[in-house]
Protein backbone atom coordinates (compact mmCIF):
# COMPACT_ATOMS: atom_id res chain seq x y z
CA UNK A 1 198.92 210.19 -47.05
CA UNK A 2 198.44 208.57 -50.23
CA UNK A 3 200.07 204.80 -50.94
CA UNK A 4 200.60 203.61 -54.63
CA UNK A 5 198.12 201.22 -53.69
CA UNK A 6 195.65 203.74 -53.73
CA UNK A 7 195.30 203.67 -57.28
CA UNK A 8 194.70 200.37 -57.45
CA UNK A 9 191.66 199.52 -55.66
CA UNK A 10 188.57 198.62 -57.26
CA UNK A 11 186.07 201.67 -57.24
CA UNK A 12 183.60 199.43 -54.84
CA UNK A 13 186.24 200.07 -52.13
CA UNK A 14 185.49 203.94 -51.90
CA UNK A 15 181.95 202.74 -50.44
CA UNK A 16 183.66 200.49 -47.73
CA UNK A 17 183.78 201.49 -44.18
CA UNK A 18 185.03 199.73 -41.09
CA UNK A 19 182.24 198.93 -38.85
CA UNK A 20 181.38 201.28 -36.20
CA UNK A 21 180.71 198.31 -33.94
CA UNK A 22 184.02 196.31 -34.43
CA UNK A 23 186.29 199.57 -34.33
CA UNK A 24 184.37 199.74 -30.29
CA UNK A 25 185.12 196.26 -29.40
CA UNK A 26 188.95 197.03 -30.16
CA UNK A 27 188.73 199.85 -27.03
CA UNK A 28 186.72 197.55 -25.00
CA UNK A 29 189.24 194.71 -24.66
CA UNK A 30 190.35 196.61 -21.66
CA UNK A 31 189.27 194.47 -18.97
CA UNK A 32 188.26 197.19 -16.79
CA UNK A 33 185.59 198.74 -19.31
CA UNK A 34 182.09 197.48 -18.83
CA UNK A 35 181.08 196.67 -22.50
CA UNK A 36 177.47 196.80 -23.44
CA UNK A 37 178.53 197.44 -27.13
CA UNK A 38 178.76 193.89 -28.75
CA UNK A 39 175.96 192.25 -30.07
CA UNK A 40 177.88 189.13 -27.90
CA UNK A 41 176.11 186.32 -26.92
CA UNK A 42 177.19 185.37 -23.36
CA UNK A 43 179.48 183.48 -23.36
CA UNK A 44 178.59 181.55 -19.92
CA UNK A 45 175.65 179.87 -22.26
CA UNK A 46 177.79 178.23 -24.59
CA UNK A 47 177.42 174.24 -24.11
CA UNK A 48 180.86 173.86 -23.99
CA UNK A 49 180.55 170.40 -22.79
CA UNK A 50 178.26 169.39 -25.23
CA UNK A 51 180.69 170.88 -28.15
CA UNK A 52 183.44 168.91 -26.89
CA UNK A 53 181.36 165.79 -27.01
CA UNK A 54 180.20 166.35 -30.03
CA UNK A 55 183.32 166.89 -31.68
CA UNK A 56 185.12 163.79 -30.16
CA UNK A 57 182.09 161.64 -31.72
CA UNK A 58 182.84 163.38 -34.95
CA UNK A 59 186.27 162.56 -35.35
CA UNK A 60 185.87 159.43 -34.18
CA UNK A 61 182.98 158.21 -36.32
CA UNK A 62 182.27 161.08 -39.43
CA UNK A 63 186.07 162.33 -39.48
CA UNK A 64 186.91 161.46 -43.38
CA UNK A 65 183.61 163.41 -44.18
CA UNK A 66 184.02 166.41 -41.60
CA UNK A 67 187.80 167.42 -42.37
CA UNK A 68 186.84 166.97 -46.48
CA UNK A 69 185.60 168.82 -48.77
CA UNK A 70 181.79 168.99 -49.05
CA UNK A 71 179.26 170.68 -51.13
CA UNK A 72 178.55 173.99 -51.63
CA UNK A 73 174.54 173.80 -50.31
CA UNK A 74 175.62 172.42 -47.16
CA UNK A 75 175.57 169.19 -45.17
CA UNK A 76 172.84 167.13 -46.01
CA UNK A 77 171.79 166.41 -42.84
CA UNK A 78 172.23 169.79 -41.13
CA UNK A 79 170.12 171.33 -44.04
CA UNK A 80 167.07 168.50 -43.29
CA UNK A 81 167.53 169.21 -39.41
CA UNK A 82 166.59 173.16 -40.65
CA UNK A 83 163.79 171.83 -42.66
CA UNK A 84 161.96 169.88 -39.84
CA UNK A 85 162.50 172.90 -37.44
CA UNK A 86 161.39 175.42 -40.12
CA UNK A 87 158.44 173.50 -41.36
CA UNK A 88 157.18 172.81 -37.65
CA UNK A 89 157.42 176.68 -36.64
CA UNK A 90 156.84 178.20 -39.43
CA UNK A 91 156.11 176.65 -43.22
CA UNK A 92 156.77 173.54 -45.24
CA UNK A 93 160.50 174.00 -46.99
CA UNK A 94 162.69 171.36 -48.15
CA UNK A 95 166.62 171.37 -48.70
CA UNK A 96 166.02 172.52 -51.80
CA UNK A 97 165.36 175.68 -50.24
CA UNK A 98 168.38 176.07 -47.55
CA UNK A 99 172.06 177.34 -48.04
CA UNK A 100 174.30 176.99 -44.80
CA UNK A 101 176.80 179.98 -45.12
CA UNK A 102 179.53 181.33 -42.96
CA UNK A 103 177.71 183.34 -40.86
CA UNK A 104 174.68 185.82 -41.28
CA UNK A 105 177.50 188.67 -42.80
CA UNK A 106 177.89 186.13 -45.49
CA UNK A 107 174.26 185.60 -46.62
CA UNK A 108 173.56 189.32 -46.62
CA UNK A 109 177.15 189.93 -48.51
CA UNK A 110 176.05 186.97 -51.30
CA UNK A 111 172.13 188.47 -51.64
CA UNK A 112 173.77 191.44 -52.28
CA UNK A 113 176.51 190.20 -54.80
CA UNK A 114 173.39 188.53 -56.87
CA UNK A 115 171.28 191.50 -56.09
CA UNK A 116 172.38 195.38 -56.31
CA UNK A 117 173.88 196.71 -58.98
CA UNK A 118 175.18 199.98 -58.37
CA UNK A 119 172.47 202.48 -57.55
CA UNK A 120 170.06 200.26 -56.84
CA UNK A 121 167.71 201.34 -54.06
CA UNK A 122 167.22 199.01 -50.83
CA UNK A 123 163.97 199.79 -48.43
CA UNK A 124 165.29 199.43 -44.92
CA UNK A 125 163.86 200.42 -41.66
CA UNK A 126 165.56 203.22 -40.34
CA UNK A 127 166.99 202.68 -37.56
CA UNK A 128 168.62 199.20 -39.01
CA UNK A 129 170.88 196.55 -38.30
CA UNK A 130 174.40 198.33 -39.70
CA UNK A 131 176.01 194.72 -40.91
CA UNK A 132 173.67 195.17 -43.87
CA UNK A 133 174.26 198.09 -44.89
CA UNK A 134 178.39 197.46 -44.82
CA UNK A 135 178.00 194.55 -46.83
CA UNK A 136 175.68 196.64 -49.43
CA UNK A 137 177.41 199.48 -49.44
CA UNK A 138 180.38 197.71 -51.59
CA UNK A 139 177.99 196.86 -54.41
CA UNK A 140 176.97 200.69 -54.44
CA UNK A 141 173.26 200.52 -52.71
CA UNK A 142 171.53 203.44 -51.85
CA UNK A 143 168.50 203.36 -49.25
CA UNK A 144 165.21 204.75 -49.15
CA UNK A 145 164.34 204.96 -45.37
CA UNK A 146 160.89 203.97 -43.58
CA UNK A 147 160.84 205.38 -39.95
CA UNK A 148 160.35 202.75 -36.77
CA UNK A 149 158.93 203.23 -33.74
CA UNK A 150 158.12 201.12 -30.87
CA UNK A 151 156.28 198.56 -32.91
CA UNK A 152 159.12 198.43 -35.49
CA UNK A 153 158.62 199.61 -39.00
CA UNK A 154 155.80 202.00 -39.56
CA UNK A 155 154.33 199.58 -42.10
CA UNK A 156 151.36 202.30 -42.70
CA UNK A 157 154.23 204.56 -43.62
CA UNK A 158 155.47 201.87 -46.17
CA UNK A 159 153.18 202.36 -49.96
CA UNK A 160 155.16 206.01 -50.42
CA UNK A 161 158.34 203.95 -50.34
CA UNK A 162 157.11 201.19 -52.19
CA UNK A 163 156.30 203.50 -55.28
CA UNK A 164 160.05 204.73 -55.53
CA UNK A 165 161.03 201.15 -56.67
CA UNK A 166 163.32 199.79 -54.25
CA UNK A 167 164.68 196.30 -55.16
CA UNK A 168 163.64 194.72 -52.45
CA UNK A 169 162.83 195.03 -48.67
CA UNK A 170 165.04 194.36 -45.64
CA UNK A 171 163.37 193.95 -42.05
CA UNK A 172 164.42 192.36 -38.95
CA UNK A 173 160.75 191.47 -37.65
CA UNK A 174 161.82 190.05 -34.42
CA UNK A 175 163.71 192.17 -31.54
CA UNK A 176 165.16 194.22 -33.95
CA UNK A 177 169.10 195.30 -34.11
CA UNK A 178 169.31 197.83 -32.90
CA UNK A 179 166.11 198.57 -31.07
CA UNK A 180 164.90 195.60 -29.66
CA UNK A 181 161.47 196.52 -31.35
CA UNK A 182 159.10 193.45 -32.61
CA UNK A 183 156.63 193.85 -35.65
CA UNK A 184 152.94 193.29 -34.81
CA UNK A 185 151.21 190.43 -36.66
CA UNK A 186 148.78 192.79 -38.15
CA UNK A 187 152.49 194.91 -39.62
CA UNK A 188 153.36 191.57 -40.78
CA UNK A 189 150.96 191.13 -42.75
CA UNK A 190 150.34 194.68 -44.04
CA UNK A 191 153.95 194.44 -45.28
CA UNK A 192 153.76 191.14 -47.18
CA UNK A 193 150.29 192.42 -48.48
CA UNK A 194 152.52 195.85 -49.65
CA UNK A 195 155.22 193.71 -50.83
CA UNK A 196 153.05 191.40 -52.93
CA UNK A 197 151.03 194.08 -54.51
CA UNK A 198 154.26 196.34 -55.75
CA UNK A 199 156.75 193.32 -56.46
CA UNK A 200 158.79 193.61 -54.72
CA UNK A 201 161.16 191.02 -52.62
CA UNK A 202 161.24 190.68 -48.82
CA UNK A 203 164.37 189.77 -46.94
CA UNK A 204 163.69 188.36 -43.57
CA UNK A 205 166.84 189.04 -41.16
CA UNK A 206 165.69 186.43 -37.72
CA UNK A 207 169.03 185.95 -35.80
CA UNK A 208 167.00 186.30 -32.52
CA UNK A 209 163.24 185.02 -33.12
CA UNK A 210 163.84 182.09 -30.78
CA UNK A 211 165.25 184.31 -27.95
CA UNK A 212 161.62 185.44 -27.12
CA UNK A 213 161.19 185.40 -23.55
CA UNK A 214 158.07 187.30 -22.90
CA UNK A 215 154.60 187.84 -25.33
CA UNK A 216 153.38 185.44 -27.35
CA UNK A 217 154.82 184.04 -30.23
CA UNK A 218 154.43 185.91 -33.85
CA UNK A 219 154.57 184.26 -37.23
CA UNK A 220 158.00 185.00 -39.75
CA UNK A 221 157.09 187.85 -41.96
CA UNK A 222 158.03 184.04 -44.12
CA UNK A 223 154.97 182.19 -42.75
CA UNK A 224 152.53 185.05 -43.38
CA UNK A 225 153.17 185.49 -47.23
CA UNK A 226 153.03 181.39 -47.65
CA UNK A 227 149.68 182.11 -45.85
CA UNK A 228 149.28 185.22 -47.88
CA UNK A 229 149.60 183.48 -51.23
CA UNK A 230 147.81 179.93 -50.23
CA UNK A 231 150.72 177.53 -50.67
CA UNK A 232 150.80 174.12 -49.48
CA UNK A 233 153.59 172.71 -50.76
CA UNK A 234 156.81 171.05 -48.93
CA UNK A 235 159.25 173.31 -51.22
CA UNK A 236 158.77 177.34 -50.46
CA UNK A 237 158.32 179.47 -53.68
CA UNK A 238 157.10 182.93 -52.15
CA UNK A 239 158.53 186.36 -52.07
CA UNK A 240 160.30 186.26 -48.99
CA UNK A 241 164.18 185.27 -48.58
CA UNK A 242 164.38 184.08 -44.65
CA UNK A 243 167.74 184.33 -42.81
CA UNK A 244 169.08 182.82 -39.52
CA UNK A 245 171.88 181.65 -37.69
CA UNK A 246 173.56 179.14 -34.74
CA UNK A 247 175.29 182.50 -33.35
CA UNK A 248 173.00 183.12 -30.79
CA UNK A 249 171.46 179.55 -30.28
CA UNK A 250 175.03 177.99 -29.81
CA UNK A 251 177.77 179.93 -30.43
CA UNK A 252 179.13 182.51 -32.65
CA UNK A 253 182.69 180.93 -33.50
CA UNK A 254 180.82 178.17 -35.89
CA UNK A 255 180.25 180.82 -37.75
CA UNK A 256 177.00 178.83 -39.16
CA UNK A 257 173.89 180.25 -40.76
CA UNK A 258 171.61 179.74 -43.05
CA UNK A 259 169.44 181.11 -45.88
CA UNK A 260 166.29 179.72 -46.87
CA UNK A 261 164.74 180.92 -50.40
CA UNK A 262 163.02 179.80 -53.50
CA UNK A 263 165.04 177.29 -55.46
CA UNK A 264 165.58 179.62 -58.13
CA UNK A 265 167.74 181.81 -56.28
CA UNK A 266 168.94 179.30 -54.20
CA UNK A 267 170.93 178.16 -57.21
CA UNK A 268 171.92 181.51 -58.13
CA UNK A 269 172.96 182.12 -53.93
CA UNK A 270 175.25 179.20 -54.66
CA UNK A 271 176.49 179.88 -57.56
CA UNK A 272 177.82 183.39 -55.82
CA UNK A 273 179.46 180.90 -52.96
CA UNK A 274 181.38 179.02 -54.79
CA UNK A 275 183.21 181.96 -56.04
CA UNK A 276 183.75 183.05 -52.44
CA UNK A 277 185.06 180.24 -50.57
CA UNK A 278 183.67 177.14 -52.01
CA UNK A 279 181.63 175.88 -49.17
CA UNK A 280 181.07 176.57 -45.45
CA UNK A 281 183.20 174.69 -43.16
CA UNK A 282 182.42 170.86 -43.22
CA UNK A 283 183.73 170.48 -39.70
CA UNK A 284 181.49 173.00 -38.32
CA UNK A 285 178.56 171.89 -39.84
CA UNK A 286 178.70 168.41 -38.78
CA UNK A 287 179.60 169.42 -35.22
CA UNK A 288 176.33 171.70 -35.38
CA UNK A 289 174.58 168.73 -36.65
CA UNK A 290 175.84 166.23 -33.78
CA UNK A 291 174.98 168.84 -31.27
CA UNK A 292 171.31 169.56 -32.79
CA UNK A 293 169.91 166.68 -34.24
CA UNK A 294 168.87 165.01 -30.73
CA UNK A 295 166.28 168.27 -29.48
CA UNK A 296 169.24 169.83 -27.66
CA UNK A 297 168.96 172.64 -28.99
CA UNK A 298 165.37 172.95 -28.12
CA UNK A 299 165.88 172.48 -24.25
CA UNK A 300 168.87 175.10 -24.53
CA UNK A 301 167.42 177.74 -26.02
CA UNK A 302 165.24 177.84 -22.82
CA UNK A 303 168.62 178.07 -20.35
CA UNK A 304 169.33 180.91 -23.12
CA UNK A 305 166.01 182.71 -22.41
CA UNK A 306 166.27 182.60 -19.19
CA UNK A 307 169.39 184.74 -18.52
CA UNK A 308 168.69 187.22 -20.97
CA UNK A 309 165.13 187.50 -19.45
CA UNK A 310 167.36 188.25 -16.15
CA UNK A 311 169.53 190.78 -17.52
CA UNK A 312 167.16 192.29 -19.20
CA UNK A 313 165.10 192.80 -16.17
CA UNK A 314 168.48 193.99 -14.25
CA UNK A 315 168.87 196.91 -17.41
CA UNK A 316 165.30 197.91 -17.56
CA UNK A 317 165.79 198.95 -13.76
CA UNK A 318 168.69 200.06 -13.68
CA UNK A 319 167.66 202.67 -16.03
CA UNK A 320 164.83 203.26 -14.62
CA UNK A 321 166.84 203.91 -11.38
CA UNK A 322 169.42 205.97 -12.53
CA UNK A 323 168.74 207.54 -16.15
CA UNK A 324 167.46 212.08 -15.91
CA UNK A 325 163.43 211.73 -16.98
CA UNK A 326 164.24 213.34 -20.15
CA UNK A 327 166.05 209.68 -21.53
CA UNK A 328 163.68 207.25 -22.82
CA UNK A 329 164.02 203.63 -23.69
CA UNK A 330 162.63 200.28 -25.92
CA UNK A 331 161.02 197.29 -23.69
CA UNK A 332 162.57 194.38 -25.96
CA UNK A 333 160.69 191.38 -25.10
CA UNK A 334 163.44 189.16 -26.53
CA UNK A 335 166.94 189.21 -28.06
CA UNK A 336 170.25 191.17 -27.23
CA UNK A 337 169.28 194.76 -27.20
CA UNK A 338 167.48 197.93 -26.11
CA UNK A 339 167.82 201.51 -27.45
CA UNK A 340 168.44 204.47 -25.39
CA UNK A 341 166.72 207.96 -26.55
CA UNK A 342 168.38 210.93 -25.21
CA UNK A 343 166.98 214.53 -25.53
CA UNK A 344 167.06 215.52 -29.65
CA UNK A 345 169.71 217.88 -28.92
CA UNK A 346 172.26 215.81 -27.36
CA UNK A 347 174.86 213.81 -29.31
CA UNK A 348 175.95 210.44 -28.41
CA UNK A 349 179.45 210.75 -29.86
CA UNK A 350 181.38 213.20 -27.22
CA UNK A 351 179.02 211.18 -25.24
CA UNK A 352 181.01 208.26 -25.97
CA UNK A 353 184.02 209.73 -25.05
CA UNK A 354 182.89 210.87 -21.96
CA UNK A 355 181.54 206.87 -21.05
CA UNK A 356 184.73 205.36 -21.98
CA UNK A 357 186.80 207.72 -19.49
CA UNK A 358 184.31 206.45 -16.76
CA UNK A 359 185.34 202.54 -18.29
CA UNK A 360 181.30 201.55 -20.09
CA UNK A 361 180.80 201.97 -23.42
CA UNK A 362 177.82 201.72 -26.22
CA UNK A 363 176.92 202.18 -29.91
CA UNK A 364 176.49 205.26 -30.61
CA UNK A 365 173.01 205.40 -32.64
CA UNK A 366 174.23 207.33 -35.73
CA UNK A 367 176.02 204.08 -37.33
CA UNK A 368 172.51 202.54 -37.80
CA UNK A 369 170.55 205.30 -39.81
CA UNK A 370 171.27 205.19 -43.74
CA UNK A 371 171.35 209.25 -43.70
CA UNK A 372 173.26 209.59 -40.11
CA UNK A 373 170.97 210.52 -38.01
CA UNK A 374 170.21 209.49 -34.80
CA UNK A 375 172.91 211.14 -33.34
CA UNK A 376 170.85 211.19 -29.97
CA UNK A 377 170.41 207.76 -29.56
CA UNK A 378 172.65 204.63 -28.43
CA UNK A 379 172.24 200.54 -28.86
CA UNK A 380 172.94 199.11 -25.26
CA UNK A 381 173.78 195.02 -25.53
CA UNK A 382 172.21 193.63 -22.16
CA UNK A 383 173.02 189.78 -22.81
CA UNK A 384 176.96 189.95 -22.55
CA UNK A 385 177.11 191.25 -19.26
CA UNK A 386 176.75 189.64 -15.82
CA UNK A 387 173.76 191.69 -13.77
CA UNK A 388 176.01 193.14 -11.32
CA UNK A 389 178.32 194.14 -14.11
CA UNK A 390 175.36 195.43 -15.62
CA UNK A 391 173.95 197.32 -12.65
CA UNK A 392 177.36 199.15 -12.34
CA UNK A 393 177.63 199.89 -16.13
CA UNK A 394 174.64 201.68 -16.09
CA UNK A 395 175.19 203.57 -13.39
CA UNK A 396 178.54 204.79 -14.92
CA UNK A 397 176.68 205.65 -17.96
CA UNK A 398 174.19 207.24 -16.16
CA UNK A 399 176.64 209.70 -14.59
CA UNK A 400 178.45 210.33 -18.03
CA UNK A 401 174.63 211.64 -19.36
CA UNK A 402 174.05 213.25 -16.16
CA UNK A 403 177.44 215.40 -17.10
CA UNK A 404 177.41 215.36 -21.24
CA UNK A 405 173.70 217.10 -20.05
CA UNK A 406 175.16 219.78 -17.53
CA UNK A 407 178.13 220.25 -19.50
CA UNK A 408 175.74 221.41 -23.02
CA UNK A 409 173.48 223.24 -20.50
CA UNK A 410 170.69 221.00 -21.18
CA UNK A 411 169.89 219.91 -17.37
């Protein structure tokens, strides 16, 4: 039924969706469903105690600065904290190069205010991480699609797409939402080679590259184009736009990120800000500060990686226990997430249905695929729960398969 208000929205709003994966977490508040739909951290890692600390010390000692006002770049000292950590793991920035912003959502909603005009084409790995293309999807983007598989993007795949003229790239290198899928260093560096030769733009999506808890560490798709290009200096000025956030390294209600970039469009990523809500929250920042400035952060990342090396060890067997041979799965050797591969014929939305009457639930797969496809496949989140909420939320799921495949004659 129509509203007079219909007529009044701006023609952006006919692109805008609600997102698949906060519609689920509305049926999931039910206590008795076991939820592995949320990208949620768990919340048993927060440092609570170190929070609270560092919040008393901030009202006590920085409280005129923290409850103020502050500048739209960020706090100072947050944004040279980033630069040490960035320039000893990956290459030599400066602050001149970092925007904090209110979460992840908000750095990929601001690239694509400066970015996309409507029509523009965005290369994206397909699956990808659905937040993106919600906040593109207002500013009327339209996607050209480079299959994944278990090595991530298909990078050989990747000059056909290039030649269309996207604007620029989007990749999640590093256990990849939704998959759980890491890029190869040789990937890496055929994209940036790609990238470089055609023009166009990477942007670098890392919420989870310090959650690696098994292989060897790979270089930011970031680090192999300054290496690509031969730059030594303490201010990056390459072709890749670097993202990453405190959600999953402390906790998602700072709603803290950060985007690091040539200076150029820093400015222009700032001027976009202001118009949206000034600045990030100066109290948050300077309690993320308190809490990181000392190497805490460092020594809990590891308490981090531990449990979600546990659970993901508890998912992998459970499925392996209880999942028909026909399902297949990703191995993520880091992160939040795996993805679940059910025979091409089936379809993961009755499915859906079916898990929530036994009380689990998932993502189904569609949401992540520009075109909607995918309708056989499902993100499971294996960080939330506790293992022997795990255990039983696979088995559940395992049964609702096991019927959803005898039901469709497909056993």
């Amino acid at each position: 039924m129509q509203t007079p208000w219909d007529f009044r929205y701006a023609q952006r709003t006919q692109r805008m969706g609600s997102s698949a994966i906060r519609e689920l977490l509305k049926l999931t508040e039910n206590p008795e469903i076991i939820s592995f739909g949320g990208g949620l951290p768990a919340p048993d890692v927060f440092p609570m105690e170190k929070i609270k600390e560092a919040c008393n010390n901030v009202i006590d000692e920085l409280g005129a600065v923290a409850l103020q006002y502050g500048s739209t770049e960020g706090y100072t000292p947050l944004r040279e904290m980033i630069a040490r950590h960035t320039s000893r793991y990956a290459c030599e920035v400066s602050t001149q190069n970092i925007l904090i912003t209110s979460g992840s959502q908000q750095a990929l909603d601001l690239l694509g205010k400066i970015f996309i005009n409507r029509g523009d084409r965005i290369l994206v790995e397909s699956p990808t991480y659905l937040g993106a293309l919600q906040a593109w999807n207002a500013y009327g983007a339209e996607y050209i699609t480079v299959p994944s598989d278990e090595n991530g993007m298909v990078t050989e795949q990747l000059e056909d797409a290039l030649r269309i003229g996207p604007k620029f790239i989007y990749v999640l290198p590093n256990f990849q939402n939704p998959t759980g899928t890491t890029l190869p260093l040789k990937r890496r560096e055929q994209l940036v080679e790609l990238a470089d030769r055609y023009g166009v733009p990477i942007i670098e999506d890392d919420p989870y590259g310090q959650l690696r808890f098994e292989g060897e560490h790979i270089p930011s798709v970031m680090t192999v184009d300054n290496q690509y290009k031969g730059n030594h200096s303490k201010t990056y000025n390459g072709n890749v736009i670097y993202l990453s956030t405190f959600s999953k390294i402390l906790a998602p209600g700072l709603r803290l990120a950060w985007i690091i970039a040539p200076p150029q469009v820093i400015t222009k990523l700032t001027q976009a800000k202001q118009g949206a809500d000034l600045h990030t929250a100066t109290f948050n920042q300077v309690v993320a500060f308190e809490v990181g400035h000392g190497g805490f952060i460092d020594e809990h990342v590891k308490t981090i990686r531990s449990v979600y090396h546990e659970r993901r060890d508890v998912m992998l067997d459970a499925l392996e226990k209880n999942m028909p041979a026909n399902v297949k799965w990703t191995h993520p050797e880091g992160g939040l997430f795996l993805w679940v591969t059910l025979p091409e014929e089936m379809d993961t939305i009755p499915l859906f249905q079916r898990a929530i009457e036994k009380k689990v639930a998932f993502v189904p797969g569609h949401s992540f695929h520009p075109d909607g496809r995918g309708k056989n496949s499902m993100r499971l989140n294996f960080s939330y729960c506790k293992p022997e909420l795990i255990r039983e939320g696979i088995s559940r799921l395992a049964q609702a398969i096991k019927e959803e495949m005898a039901a469709a004659g497909k056993t």
